[in-house]
C-alpha atoms as a PDB file:
ATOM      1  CA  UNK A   1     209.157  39.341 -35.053  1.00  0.00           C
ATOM      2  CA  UNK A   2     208.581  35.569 -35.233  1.00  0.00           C
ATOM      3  CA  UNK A   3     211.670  34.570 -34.013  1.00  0.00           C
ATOM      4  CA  UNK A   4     210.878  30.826 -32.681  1.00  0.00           C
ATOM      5  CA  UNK A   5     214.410  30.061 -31.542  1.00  0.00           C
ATOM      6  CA  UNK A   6     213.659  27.915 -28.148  1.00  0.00           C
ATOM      7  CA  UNK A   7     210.439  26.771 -29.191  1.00  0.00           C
ATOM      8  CA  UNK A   8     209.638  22.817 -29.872  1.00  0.00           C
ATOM      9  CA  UNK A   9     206.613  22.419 -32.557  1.00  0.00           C
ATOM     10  CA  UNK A  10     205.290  18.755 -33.204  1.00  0.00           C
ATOM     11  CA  UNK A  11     204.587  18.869 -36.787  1.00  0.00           C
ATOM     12  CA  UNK A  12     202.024  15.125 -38.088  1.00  0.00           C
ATOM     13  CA  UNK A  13     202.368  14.383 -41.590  1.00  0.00           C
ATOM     14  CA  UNK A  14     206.211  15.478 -41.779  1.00  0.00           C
ATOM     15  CA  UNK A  15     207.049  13.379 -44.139  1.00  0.00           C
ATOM     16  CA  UNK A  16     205.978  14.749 -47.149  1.00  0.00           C
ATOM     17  CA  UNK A  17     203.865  17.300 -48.887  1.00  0.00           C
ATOM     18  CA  UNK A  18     202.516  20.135 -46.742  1.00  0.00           C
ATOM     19  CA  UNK A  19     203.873  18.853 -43.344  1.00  0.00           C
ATOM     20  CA  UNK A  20     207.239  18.432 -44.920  1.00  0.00           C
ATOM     21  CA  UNK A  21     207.138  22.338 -46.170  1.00  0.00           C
ATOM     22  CA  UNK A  22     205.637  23.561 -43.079  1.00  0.00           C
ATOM     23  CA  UNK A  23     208.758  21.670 -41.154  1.00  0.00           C
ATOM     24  CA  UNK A  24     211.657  23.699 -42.985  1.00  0.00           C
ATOM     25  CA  UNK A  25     209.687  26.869 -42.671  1.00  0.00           C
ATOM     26  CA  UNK A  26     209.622  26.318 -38.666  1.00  0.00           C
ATOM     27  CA  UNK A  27     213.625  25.116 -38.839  1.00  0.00           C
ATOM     28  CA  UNK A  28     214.332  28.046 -41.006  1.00  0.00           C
ATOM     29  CA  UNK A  29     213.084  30.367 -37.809  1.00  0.00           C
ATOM     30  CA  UNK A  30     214.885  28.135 -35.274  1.00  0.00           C
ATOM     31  CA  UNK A  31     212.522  26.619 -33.836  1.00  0.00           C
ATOM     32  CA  UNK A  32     213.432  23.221 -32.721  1.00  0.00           C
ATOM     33  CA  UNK A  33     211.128  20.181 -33.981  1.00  0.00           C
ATOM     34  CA  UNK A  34     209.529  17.033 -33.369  1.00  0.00           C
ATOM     35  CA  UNK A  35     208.180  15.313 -36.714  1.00  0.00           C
ATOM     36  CA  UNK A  36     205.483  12.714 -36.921  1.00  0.00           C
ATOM     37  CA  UNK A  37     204.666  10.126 -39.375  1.00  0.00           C
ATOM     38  CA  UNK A  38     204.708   6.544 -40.147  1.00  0.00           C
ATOM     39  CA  UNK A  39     207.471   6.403 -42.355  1.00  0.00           C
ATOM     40  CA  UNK A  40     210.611   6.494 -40.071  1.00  0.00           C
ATOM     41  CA  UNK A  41     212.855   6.629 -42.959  1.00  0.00           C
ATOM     42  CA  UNK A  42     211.893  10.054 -44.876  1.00  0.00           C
ATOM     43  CA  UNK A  43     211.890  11.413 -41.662  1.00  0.00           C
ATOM     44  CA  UNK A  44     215.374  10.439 -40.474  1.00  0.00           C
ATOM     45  CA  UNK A  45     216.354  11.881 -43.965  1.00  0.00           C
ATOM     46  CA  UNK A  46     214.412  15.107 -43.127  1.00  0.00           C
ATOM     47  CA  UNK A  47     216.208  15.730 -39.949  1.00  0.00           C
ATOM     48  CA  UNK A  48     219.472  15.405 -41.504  1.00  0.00           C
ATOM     49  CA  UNK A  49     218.419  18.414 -43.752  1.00  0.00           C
ATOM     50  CA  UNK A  50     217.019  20.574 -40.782  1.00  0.00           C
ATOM     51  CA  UNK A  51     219.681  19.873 -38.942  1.00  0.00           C
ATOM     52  CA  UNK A  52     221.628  21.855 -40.681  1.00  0.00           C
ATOM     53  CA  UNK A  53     220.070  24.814 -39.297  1.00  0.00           C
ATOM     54  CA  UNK A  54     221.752  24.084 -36.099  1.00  0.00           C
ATOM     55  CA  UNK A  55     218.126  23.070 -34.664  1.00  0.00           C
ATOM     56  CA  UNK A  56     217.390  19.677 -32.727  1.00  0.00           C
ATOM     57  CA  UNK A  57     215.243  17.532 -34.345  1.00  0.00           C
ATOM     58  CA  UNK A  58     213.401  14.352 -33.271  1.00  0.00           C
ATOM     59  CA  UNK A  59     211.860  11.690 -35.931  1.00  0.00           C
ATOM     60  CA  UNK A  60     208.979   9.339 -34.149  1.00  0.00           C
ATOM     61  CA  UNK A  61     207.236   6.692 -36.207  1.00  0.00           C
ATOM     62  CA  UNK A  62     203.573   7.017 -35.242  1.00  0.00           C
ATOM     63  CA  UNK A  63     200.126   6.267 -36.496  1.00  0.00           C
ATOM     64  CA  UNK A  64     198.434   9.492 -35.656  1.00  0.00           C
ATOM     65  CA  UNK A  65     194.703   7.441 -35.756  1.00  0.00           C
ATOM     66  CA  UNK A  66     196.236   5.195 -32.722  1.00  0.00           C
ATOM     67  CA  UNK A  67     196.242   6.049 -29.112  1.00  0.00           C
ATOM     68  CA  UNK A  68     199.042   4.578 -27.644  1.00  0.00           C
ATOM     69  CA  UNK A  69     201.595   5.488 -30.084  1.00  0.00           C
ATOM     70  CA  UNK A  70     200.029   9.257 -29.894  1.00  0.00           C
ATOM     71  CA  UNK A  71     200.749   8.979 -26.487  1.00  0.00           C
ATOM     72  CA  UNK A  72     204.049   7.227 -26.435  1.00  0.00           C
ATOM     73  CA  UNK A  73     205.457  10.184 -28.937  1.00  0.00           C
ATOM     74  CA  UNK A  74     203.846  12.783 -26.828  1.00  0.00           C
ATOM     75  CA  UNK A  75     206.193  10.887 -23.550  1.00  0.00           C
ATOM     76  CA  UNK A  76     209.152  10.853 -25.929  1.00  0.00           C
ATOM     77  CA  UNK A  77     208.796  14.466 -26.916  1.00  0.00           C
ATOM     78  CA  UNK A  78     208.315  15.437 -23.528  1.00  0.00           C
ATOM     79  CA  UNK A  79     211.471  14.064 -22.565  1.00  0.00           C
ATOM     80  CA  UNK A  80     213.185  15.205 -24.892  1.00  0.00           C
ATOM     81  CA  UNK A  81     212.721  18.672 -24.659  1.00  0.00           C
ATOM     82  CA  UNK A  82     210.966  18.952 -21.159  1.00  0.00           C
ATOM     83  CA  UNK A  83     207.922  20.567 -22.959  1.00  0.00           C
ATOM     84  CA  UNK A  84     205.913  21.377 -25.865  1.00  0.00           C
ATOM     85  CA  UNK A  85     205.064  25.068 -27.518  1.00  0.00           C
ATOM     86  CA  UNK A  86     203.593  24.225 -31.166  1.00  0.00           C
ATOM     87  CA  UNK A  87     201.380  21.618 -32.418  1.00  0.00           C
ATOM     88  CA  UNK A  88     200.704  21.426 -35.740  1.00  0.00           C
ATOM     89  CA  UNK A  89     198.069  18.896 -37.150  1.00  0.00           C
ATOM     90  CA  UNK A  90     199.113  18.164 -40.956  1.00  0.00           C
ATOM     91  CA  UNK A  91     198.621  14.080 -41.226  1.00  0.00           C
ATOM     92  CA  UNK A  92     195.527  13.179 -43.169  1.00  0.00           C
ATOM     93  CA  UNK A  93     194.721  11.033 -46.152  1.00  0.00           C
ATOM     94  CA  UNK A  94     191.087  10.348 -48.143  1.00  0.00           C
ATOM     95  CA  UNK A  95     189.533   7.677 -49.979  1.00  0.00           C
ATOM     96  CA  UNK A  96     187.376   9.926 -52.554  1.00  0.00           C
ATOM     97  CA  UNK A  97     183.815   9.134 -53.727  1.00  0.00           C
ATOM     98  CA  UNK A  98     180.805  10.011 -53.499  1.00  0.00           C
ATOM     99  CA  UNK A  99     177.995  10.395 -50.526  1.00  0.00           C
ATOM    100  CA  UNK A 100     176.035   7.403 -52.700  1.00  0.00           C
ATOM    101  CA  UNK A 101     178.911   5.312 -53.505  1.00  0.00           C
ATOM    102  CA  UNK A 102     181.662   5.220 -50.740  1.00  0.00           C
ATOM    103  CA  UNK A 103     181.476   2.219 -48.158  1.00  0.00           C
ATOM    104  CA  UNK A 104     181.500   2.166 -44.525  1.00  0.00           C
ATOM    105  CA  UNK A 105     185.185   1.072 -44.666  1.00  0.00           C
ATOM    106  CA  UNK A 106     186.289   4.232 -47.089  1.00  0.00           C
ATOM    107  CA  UNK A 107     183.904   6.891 -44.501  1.00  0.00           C
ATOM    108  CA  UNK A 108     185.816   5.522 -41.554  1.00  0.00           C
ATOM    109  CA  UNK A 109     189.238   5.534 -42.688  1.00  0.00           C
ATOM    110  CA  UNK A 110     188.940   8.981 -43.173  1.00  0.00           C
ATOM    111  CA  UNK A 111     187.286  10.301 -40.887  1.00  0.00           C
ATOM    112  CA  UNK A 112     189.948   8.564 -38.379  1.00  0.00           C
ATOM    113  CA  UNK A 113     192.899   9.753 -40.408  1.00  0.00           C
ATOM    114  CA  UNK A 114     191.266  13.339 -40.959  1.00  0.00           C
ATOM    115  CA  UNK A 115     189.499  13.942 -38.289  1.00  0.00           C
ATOM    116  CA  UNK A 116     189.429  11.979 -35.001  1.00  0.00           C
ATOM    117  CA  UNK A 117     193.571  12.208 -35.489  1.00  0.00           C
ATOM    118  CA  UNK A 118     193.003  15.905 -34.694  1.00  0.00           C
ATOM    119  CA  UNK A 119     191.102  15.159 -31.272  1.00  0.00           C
ATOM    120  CA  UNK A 120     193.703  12.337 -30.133  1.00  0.00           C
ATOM    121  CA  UNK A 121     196.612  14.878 -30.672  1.00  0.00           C
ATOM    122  CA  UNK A 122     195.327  18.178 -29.500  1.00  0.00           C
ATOM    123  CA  UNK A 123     194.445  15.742 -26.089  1.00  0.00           C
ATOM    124  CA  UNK A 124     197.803  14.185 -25.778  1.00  0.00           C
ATOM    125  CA  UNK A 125     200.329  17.283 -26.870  1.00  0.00           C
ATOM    126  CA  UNK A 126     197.586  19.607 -25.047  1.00  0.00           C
ATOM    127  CA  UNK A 127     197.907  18.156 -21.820  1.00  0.00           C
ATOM    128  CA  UNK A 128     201.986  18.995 -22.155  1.00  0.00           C
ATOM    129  CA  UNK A 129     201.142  22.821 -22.922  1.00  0.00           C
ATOM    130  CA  UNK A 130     198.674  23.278 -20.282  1.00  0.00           C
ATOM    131  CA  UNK A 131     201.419  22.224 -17.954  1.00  0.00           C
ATOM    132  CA  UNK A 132     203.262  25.001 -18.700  1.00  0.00           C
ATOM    133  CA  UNK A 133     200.588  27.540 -19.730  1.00  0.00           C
ATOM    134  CA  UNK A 134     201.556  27.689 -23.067  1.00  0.00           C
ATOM    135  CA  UNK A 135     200.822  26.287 -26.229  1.00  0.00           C
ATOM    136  CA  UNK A 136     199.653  27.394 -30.369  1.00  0.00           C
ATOM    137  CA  UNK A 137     197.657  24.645 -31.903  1.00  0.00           C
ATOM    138  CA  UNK A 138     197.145  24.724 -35.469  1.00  0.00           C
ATOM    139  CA  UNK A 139     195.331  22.465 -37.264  1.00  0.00           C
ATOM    140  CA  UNK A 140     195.894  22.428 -41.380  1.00  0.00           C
ATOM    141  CA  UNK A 141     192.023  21.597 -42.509  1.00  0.00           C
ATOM    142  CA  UNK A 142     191.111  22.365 -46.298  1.00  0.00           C
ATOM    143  CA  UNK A 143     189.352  24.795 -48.536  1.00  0.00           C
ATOM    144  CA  UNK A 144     186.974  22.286 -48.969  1.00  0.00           C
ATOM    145  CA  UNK A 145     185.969  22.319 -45.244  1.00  0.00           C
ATOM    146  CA  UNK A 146     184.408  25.468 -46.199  1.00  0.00           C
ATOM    147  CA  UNK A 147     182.695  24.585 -49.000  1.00  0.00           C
ATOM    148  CA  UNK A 148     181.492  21.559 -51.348  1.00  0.00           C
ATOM    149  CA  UNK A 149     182.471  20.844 -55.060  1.00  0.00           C
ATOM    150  CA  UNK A 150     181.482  19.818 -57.800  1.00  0.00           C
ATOM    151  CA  UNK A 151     184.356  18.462 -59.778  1.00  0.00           C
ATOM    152  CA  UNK A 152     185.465  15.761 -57.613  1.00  0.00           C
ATOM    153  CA  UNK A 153     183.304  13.760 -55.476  1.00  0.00           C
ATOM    154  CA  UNK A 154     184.980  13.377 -51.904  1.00  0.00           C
ATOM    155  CA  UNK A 155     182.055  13.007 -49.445  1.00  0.00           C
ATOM    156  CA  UNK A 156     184.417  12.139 -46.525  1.00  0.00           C
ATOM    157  CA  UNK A 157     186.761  14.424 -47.191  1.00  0.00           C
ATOM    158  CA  UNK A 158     184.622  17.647 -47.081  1.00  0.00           C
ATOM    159  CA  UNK A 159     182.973  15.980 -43.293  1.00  0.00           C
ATOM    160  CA  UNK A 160     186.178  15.549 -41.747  1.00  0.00           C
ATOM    161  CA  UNK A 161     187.664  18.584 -42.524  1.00  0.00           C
ATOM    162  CA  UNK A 162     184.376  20.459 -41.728  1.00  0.00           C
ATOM    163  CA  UNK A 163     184.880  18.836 -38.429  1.00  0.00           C
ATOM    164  CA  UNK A 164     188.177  19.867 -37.951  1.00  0.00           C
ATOM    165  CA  UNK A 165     187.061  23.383 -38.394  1.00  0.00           C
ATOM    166  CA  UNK A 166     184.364  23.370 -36.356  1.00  0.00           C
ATOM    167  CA  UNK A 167     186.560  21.463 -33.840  1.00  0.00           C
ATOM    168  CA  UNK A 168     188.951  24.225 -34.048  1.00  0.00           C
ATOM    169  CA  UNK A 169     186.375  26.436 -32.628  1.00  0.00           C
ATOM    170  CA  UNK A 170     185.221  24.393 -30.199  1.00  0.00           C
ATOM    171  CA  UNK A 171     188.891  24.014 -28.831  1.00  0.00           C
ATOM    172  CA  UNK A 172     190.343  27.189 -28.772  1.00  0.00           C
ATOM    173  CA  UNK A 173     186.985  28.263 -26.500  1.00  0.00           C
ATOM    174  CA  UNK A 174     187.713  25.455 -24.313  1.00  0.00           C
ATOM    175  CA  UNK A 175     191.595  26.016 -23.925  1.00  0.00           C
ATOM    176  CA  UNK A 176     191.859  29.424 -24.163  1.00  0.00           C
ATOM    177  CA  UNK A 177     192.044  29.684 -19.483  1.00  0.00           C
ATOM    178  CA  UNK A 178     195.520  27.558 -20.097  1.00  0.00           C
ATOM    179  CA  UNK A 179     196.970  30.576 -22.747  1.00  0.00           C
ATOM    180  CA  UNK A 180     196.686  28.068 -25.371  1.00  0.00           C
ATOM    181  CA  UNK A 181     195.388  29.391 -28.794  1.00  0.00           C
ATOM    182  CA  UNK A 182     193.925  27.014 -31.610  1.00  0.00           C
ATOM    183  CA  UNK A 183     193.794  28.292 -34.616  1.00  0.00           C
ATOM    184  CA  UNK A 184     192.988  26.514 -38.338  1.00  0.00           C
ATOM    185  CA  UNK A 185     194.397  26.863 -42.181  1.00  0.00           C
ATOM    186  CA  UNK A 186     192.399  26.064 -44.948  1.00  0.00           C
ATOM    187  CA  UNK A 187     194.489  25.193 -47.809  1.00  0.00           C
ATOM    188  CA  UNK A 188     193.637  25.459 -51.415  1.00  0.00           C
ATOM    189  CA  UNK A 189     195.380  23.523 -54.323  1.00  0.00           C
ATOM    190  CA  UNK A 190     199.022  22.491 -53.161  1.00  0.00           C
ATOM    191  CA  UNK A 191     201.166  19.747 -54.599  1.00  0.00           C
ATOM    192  CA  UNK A 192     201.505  16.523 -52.422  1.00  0.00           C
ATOM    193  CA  UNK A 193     202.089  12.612 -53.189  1.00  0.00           C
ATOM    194  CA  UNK A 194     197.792  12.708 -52.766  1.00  0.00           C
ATOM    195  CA  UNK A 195     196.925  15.296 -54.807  1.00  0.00           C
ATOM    196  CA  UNK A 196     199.541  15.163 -57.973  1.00  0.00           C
ATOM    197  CA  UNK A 197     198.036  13.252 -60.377  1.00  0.00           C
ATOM    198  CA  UNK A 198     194.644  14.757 -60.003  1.00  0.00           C
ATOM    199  CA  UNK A 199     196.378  18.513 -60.154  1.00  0.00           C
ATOM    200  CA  UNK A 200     198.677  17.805 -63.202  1.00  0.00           C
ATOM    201  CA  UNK A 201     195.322  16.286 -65.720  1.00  0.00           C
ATOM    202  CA  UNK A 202     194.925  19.375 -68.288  1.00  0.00           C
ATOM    203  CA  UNK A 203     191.021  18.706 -67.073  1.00  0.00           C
ATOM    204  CA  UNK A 204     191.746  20.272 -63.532  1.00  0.00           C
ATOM    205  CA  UNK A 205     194.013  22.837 -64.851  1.00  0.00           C
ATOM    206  CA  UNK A 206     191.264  24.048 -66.626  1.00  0.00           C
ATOM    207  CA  UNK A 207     188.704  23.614 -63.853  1.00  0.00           C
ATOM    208  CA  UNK A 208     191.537  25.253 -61.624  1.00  0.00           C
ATOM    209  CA  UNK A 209     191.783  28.592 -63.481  1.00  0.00           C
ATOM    210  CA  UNK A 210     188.156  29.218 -63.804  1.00  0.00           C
ATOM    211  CA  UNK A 211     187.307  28.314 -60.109  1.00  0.00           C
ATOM    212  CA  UNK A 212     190.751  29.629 -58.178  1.00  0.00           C
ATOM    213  CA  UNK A 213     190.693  33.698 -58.595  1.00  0.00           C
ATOM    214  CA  UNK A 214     194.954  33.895 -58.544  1.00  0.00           C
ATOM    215  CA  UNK A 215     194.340  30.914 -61.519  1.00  0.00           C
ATOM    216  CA  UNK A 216     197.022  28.931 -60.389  1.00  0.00           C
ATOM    217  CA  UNK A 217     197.930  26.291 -57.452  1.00  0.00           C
ATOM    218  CA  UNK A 218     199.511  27.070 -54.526  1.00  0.00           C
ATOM    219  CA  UNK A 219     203.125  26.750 -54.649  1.00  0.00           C
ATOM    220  CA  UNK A 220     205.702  25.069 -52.077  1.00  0.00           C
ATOM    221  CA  UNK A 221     206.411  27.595 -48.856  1.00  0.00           C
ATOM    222  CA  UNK A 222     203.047  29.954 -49.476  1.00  0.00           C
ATOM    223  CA  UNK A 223     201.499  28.276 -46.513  1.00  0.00           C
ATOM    224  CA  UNK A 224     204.514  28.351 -44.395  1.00  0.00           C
ATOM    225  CA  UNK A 225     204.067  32.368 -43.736  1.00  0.00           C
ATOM    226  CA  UNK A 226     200.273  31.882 -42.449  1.00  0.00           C
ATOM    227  CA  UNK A 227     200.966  29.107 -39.702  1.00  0.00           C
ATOM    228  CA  UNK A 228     204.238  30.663 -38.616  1.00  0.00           C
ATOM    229  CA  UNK A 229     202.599  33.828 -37.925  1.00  0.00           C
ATOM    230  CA  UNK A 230     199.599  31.200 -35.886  1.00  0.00           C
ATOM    231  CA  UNK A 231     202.894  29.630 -34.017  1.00  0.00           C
ATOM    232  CA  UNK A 232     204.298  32.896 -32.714  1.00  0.00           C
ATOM    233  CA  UNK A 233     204.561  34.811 -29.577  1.00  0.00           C
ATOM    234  CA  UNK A 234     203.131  37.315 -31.367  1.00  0.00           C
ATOM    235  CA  UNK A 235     199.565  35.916 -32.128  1.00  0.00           C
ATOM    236  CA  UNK A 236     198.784  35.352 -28.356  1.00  0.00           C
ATOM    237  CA  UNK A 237     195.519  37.010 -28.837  1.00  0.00           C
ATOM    238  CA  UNK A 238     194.589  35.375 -31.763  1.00  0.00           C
ATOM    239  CA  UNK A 239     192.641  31.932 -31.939  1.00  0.00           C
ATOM    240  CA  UNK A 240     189.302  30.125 -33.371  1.00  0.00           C
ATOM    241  CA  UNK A 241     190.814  31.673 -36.699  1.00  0.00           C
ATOM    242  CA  UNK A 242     189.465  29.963 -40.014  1.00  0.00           C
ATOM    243  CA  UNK A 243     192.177  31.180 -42.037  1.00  0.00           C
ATOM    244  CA  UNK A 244     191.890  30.365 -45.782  1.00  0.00           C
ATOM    245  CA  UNK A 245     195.325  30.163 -48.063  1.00  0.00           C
ATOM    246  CA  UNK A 246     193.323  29.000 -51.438  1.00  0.00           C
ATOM    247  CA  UNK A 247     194.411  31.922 -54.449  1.00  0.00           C
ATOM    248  CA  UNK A 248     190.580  33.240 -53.389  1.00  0.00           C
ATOM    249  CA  UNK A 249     188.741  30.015 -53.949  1.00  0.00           C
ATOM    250  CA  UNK A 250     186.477  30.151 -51.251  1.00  0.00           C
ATOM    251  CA  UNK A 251     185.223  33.937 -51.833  1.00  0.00           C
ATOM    252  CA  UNK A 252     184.042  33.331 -54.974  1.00  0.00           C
END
């Protein structure tokens, strides 16, 4: 089961933290990739690693908030590979303060990167699966979609990946006549380059194991199994999923 040899997934974000985890747990099943991001360079490094799995791989610099490159790299990967199976929506980045502090310029910025990325995506790459009658979207939201906090104040954050949530819904409904499912993960408290410095403070530690039920962060590869199983043949009748991987955060 969840074999995804002769599959292509588009993975955003590949180029570090989650998306870069998520893209080795889709090589490591043979699934052949396309990886996303704006920094060309980690992800030419990347697919030297993956290719090691005897899978092909192909790197595209794009912005994931701008149209035309979204569109160029959904022409590239197109041509590439003649078709598209998997699209995973991991890019995403935050300017954190508060609903009383943060500027118009802060709210925007991510809201585009966390949010309206997801729309411009699922349109572009969903256009290739409907083609074909095919497709598993996943979109990789956030605990704190579900839920607000108290700890750090991230106004923003929490409304975009609400709306990605809520978006998931919305698409997965609308898709669902072209046999493409769209499905959403919810991740807790992983290690990226954003999140590091907050996670390591002893203060968060602390806040950590009295908020997280497992007391402890996620660590590297415990998402992969959740949107692998969301990426396979074998989920074909599962979609507008909210599926949680937070230690038990958000059923507390």
């Amino acid at each position: 089961m969840f074999n995804l040899k002769g599959r292509v997934a588009v993975i955003t974000g590949a180029s570090s933290g989650l998306g870069k985890q998520m893209a080795k747990g889709f090589a490591e099943q043979g699934c052949d990739l396309v990886l996303i991001a704006r920094r060309i360079e980690r992800l030419e490094e990347l697919k030297k690693e993956l290719e090691e799995k005897n899978i092909k791989v192909l790197p595209i610099k794009c912005d994931v908030t701008n149209t035309d490159e979204i569109n160029s790299a959904a022409e590239l990967a197109e041509k590439e590979f003649g078709k598209v199976d998997i699209l995973v929506n991991c890019a995403g980045s935050s300017k954190d303060k508060g609903v009383l502090e943060m500027n118009d310029e802060e709210w925007d910025f991510t809201i585009a990167t966390d949010e309206t990325s997801v729309f411009k995506m699922t349109r572009a790459f969903g256009n290739i699966m409907k083609k074909n009658n095919y497709g598993r979207i996943i979109n990789i939201a956030s605990m704190y979609g579900l839920v607000g906090n108290d700890e750090i104040p991230t106004i923003a954050y929490h409304t975009s990946k609400g709306g990605v949530v809520n978006f998931t819904r919305a698409a997965a409904a609308e898709l669902a006549k072209y046999n493409i499912t769209v499905n959403c993960i919810c991740p807790g408290y992983f290690y990226t380059e954003l999140t590091t410095a907050v996670l390591d403070t002893e203060k968060f530690q602390e806040f950590a194991k009295s908020h997280v039920p497992m007391k402890r962060y996620g660590k590297e590869g415990e998402l992969n199994p959740g949107v692998l199983f969301l990426a396979s043949d074998e989920a074909s009748y599962v979609t507008g999923v909210i599926l949680p991987i937070d230690g038990g955060y958000t059923c507390v």
